[in-house]
C-alpha atoms as a PDB file:
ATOM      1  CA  UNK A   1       0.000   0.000   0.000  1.00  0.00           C
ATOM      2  CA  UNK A   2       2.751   2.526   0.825  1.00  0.00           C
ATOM      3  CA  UNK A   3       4.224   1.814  -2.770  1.00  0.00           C
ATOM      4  CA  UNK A   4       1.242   2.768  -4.438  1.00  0.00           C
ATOM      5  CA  UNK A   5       1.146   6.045  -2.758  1.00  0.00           C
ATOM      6  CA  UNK A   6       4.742   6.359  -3.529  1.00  0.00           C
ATOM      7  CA  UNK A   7       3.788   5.926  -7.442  1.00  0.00           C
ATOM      8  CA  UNK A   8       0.553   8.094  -7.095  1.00  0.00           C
ATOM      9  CA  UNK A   9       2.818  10.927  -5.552  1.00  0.00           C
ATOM     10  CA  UNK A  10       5.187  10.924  -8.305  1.00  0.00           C
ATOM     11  CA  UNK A  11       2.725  10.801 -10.673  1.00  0.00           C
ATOM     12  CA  UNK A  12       0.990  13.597  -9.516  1.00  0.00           C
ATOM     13  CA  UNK A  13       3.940  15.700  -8.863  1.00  0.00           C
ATOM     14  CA  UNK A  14       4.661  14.804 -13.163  1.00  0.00           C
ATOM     15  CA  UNK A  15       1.111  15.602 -13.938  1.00  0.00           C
ATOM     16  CA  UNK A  16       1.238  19.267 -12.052  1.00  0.00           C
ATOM     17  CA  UNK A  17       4.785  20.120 -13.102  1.00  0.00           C
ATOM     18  CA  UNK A  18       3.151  19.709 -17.365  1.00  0.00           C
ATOM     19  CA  UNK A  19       0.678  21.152 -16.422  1.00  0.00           C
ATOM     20  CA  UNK A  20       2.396  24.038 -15.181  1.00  0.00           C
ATOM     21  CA  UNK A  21       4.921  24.393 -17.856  1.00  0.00           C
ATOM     22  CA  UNK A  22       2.129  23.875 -20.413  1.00  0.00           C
ATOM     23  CA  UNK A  23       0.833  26.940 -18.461  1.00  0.00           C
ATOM     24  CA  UNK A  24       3.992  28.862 -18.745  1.00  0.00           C
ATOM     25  CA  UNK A  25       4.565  28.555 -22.601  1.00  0.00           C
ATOM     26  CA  UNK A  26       0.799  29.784 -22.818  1.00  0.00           C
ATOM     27  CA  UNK A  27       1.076  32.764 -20.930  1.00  0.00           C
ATOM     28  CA  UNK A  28       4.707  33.327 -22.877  1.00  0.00           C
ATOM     29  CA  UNK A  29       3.075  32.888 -25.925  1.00  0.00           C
ATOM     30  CA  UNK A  30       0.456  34.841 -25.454  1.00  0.00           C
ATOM     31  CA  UNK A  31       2.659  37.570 -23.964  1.00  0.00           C
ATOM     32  CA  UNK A  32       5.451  37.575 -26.906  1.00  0.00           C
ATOM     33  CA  UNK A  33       2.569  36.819 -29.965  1.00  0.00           C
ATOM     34  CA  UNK A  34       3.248  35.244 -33.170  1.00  0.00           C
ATOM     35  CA  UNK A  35       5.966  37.349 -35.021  1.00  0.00           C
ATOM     36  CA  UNK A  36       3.549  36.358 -38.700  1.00  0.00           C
ATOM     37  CA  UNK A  37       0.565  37.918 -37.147  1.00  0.00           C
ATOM     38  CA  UNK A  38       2.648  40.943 -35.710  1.00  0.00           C
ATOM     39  CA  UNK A  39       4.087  41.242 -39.074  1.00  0.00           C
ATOM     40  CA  UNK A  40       0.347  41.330 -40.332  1.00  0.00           C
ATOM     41  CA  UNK A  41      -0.909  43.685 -38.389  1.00  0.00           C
ATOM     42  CA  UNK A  42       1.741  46.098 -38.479  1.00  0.00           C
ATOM     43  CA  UNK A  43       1.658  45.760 -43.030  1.00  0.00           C
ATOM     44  CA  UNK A  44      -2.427  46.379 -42.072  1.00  0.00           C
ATOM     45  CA  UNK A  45      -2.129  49.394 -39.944  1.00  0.00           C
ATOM     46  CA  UNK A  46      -0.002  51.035 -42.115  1.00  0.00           C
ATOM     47  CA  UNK A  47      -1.451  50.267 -45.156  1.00  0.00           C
ATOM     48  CA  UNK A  48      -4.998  51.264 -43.591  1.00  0.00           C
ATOM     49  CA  UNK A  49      -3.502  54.504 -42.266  1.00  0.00           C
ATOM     50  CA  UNK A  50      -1.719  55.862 -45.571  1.00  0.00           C
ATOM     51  CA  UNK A  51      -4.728  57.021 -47.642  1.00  0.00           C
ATOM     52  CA  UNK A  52      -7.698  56.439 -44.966  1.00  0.00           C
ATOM     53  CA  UNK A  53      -9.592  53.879 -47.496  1.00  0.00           C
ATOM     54  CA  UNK A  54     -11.798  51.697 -46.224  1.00  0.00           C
ATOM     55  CA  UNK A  55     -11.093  49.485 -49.165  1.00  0.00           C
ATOM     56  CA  UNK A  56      -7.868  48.833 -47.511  1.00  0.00           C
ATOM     57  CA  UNK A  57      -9.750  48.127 -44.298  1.00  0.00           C
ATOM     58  CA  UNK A  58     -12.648  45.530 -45.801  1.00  0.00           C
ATOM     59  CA  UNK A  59      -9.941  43.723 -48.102  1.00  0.00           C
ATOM     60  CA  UNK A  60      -7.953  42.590 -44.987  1.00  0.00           C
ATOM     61  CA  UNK A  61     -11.795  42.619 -42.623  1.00  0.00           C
ATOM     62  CA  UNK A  62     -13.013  38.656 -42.063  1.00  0.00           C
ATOM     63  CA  UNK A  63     -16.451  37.400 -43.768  1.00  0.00           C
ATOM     64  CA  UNK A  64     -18.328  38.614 -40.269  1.00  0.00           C
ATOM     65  CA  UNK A  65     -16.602  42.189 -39.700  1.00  0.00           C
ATOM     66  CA  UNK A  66     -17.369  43.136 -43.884  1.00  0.00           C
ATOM     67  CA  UNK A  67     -20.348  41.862 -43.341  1.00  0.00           C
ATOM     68  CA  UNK A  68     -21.507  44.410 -40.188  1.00  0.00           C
ATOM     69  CA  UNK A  69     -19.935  47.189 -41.603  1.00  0.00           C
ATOM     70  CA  UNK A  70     -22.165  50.123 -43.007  1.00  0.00           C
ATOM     71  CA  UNK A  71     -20.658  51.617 -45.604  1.00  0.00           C
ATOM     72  CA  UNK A  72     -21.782  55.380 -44.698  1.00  0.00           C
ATOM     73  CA  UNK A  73     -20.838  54.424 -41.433  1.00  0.00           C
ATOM     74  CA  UNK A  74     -17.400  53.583 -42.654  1.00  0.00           C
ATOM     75  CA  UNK A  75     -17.443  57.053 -44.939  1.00  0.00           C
ATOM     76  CA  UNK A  76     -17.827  59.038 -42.006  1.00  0.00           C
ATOM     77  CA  UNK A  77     -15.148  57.233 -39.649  1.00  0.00           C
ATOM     78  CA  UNK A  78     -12.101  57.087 -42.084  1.00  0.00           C
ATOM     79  CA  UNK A  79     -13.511  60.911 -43.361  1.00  0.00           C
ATOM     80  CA  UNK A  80     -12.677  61.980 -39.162  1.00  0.00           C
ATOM     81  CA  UNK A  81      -9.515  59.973 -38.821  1.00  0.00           C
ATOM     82  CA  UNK A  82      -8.501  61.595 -42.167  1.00  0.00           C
ATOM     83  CA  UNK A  83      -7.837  64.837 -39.993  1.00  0.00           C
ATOM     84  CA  UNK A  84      -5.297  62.950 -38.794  1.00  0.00           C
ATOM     85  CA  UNK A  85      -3.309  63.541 -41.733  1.00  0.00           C
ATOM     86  CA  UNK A  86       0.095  62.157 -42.840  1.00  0.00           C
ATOM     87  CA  UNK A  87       1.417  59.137 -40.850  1.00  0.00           C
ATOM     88  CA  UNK A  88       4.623  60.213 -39.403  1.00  0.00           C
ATOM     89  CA  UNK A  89       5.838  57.408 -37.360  1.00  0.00           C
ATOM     90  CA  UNK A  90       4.463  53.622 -35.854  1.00  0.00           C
ATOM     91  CA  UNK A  91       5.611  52.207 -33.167  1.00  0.00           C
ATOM     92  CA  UNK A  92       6.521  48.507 -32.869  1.00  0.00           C
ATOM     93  CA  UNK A  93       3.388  46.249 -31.931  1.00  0.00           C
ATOM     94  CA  UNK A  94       2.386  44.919 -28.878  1.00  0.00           C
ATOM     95  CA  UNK A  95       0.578  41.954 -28.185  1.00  0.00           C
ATOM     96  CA  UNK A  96      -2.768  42.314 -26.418  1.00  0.00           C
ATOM     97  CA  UNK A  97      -3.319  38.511 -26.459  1.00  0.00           C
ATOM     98  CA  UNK A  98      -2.982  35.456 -28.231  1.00  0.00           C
ATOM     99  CA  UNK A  99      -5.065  32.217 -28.227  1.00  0.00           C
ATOM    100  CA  UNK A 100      -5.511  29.028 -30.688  1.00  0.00           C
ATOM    101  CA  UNK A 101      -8.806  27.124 -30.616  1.00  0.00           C
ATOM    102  CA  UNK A 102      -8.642  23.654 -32.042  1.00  0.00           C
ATOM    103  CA  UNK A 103     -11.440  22.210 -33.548  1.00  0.00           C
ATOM    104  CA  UNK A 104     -12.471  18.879 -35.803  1.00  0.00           C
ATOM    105  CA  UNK A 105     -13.008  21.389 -38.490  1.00  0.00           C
ATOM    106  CA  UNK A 106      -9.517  22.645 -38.066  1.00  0.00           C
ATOM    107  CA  UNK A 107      -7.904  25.512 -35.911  1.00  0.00           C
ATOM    108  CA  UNK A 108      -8.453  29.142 -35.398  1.00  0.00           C
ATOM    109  CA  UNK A 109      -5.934  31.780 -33.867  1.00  0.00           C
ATOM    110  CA  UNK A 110      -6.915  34.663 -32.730  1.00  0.00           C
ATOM    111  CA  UNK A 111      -4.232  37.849 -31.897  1.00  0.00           C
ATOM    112  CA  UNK A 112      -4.717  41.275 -30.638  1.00  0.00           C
ATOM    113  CA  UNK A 113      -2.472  44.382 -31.001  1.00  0.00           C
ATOM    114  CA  UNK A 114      -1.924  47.411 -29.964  1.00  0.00           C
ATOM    115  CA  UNK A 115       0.211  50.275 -32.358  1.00  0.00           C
ATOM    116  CA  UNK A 116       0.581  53.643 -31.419  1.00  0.00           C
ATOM    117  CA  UNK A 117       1.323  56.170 -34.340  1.00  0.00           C
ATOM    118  CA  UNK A 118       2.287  59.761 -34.952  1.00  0.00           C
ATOM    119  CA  UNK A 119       0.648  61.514 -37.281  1.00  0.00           C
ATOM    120  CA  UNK A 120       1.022  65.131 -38.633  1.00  0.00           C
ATOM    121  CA  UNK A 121      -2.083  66.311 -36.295  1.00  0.00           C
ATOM    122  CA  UNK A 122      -2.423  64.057 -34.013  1.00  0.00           C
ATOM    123  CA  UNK A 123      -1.898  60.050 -31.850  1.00  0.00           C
ATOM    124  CA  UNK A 124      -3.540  57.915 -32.462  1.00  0.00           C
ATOM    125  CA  UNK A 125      -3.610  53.826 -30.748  1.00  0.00           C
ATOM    126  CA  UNK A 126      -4.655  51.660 -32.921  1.00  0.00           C
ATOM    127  CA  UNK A 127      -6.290  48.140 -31.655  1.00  0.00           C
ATOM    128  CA  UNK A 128      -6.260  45.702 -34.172  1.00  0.00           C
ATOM    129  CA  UNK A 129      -7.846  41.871 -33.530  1.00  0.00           C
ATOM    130  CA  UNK A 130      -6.593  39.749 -35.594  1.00  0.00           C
ATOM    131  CA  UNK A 131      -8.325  36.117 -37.180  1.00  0.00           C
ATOM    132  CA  UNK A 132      -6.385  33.308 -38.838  1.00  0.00           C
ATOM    133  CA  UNK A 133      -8.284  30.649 -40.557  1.00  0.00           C
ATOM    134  CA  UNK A 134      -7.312  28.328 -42.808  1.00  0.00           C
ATOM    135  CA  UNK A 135      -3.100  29.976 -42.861  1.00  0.00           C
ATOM    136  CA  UNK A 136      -4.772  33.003 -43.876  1.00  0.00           C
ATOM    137  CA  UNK A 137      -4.927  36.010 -41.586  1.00  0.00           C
ATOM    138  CA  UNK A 138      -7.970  38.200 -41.557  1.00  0.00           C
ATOM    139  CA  UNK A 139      -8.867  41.483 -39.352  1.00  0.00           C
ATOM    140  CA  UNK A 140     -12.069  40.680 -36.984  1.00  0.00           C
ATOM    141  CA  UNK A 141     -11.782  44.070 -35.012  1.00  0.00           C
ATOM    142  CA  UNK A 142      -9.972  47.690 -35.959  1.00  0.00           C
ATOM    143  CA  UNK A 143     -10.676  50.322 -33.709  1.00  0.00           C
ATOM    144  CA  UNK A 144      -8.649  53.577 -32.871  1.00  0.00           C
ATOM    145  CA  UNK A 145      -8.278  55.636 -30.119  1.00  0.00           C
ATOM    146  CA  UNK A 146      -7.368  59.336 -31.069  1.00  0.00           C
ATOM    147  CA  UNK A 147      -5.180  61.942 -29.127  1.00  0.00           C
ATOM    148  CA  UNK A 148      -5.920  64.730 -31.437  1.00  0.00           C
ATOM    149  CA  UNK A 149      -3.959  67.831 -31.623  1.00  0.00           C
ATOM    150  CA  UNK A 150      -1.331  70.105 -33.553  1.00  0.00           C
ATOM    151  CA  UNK A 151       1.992  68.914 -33.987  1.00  0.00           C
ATOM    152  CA  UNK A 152       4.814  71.354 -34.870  1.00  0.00           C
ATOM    153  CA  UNK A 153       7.302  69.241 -36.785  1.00  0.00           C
ATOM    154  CA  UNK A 154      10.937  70.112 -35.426  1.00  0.00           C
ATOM    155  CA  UNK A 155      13.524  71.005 -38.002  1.00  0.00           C
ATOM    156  CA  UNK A 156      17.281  71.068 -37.278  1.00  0.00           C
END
């Protein structure tokens, strides 16, 4: 009887130390992203921010976010963050969070991000949620979070 406590213990104490590490390399992976979906956001933020076209947004925008978007919704949005102006600068992304579901029918990742830009009148944060189905990544959320205001441009 004491023998098969002995084995029980050990096998628990296996059990809990996978368990944990499985834990771990969630919460690091989750922490750090996927460098192909920080690549992809970044490319979409930029390419979304340059002329302010919601084409740019709705190519890149899953089946469910095109289909929810109002197009004179969508003209009056990307006509206010056109005040923005010029992109001047973006800043490296930052993961938000990070999951993979795993299904019969295959397996979904989802990513968030978080890039903060200059532009020539104003900050801006964009929060980008990310969607990759079948290898192919897709945008399910875009918001951004303005900081309006002049900028004087320094010259040297």
């Amino acid at each position: 009887m004491r023998k098969f406590f002995y084995v029980l213990g050990v096998l628990t104490t296996i059990v809990l130390m996978a368990a944990a590490i499985g834990i771990g390399v969630l919460i690091m992976r989750g922490a750090a992203g996927d460098p192909e979906s920080k690549a992809y956001a970044e490319a979409a933020v930029r390419a979304i921010a340059a002329d302010w076209k919601k084409a740019e947004l709705l190519d890149r925008a899953t089946p469910e976010l095109a289909a929810t978007a109002k197009p004179a919704e969508l003209d009056a949005w990307f006509a206010n963050l056109s005040r923005l102006g010029r992109p001047l600068e973006f800043a490296e992304a930052k993961a938000q969070g990070w999951k993979s579901l795993h299904t019969l029918g295959g397996s979904t990742v989802q990513a968030d991000y978080a890039i903060d830009a200059r532009f020539q009148n104003g900050d801006a944060t964009f929060r980008i949620g990310l969607l990759k189905r079948d290898g192919v990544w897709r945008i399910r959320g875009f918001f951004v979070d303005l900081r309006p205001g002049p900028r004087k441009e320094q010259t040297t």
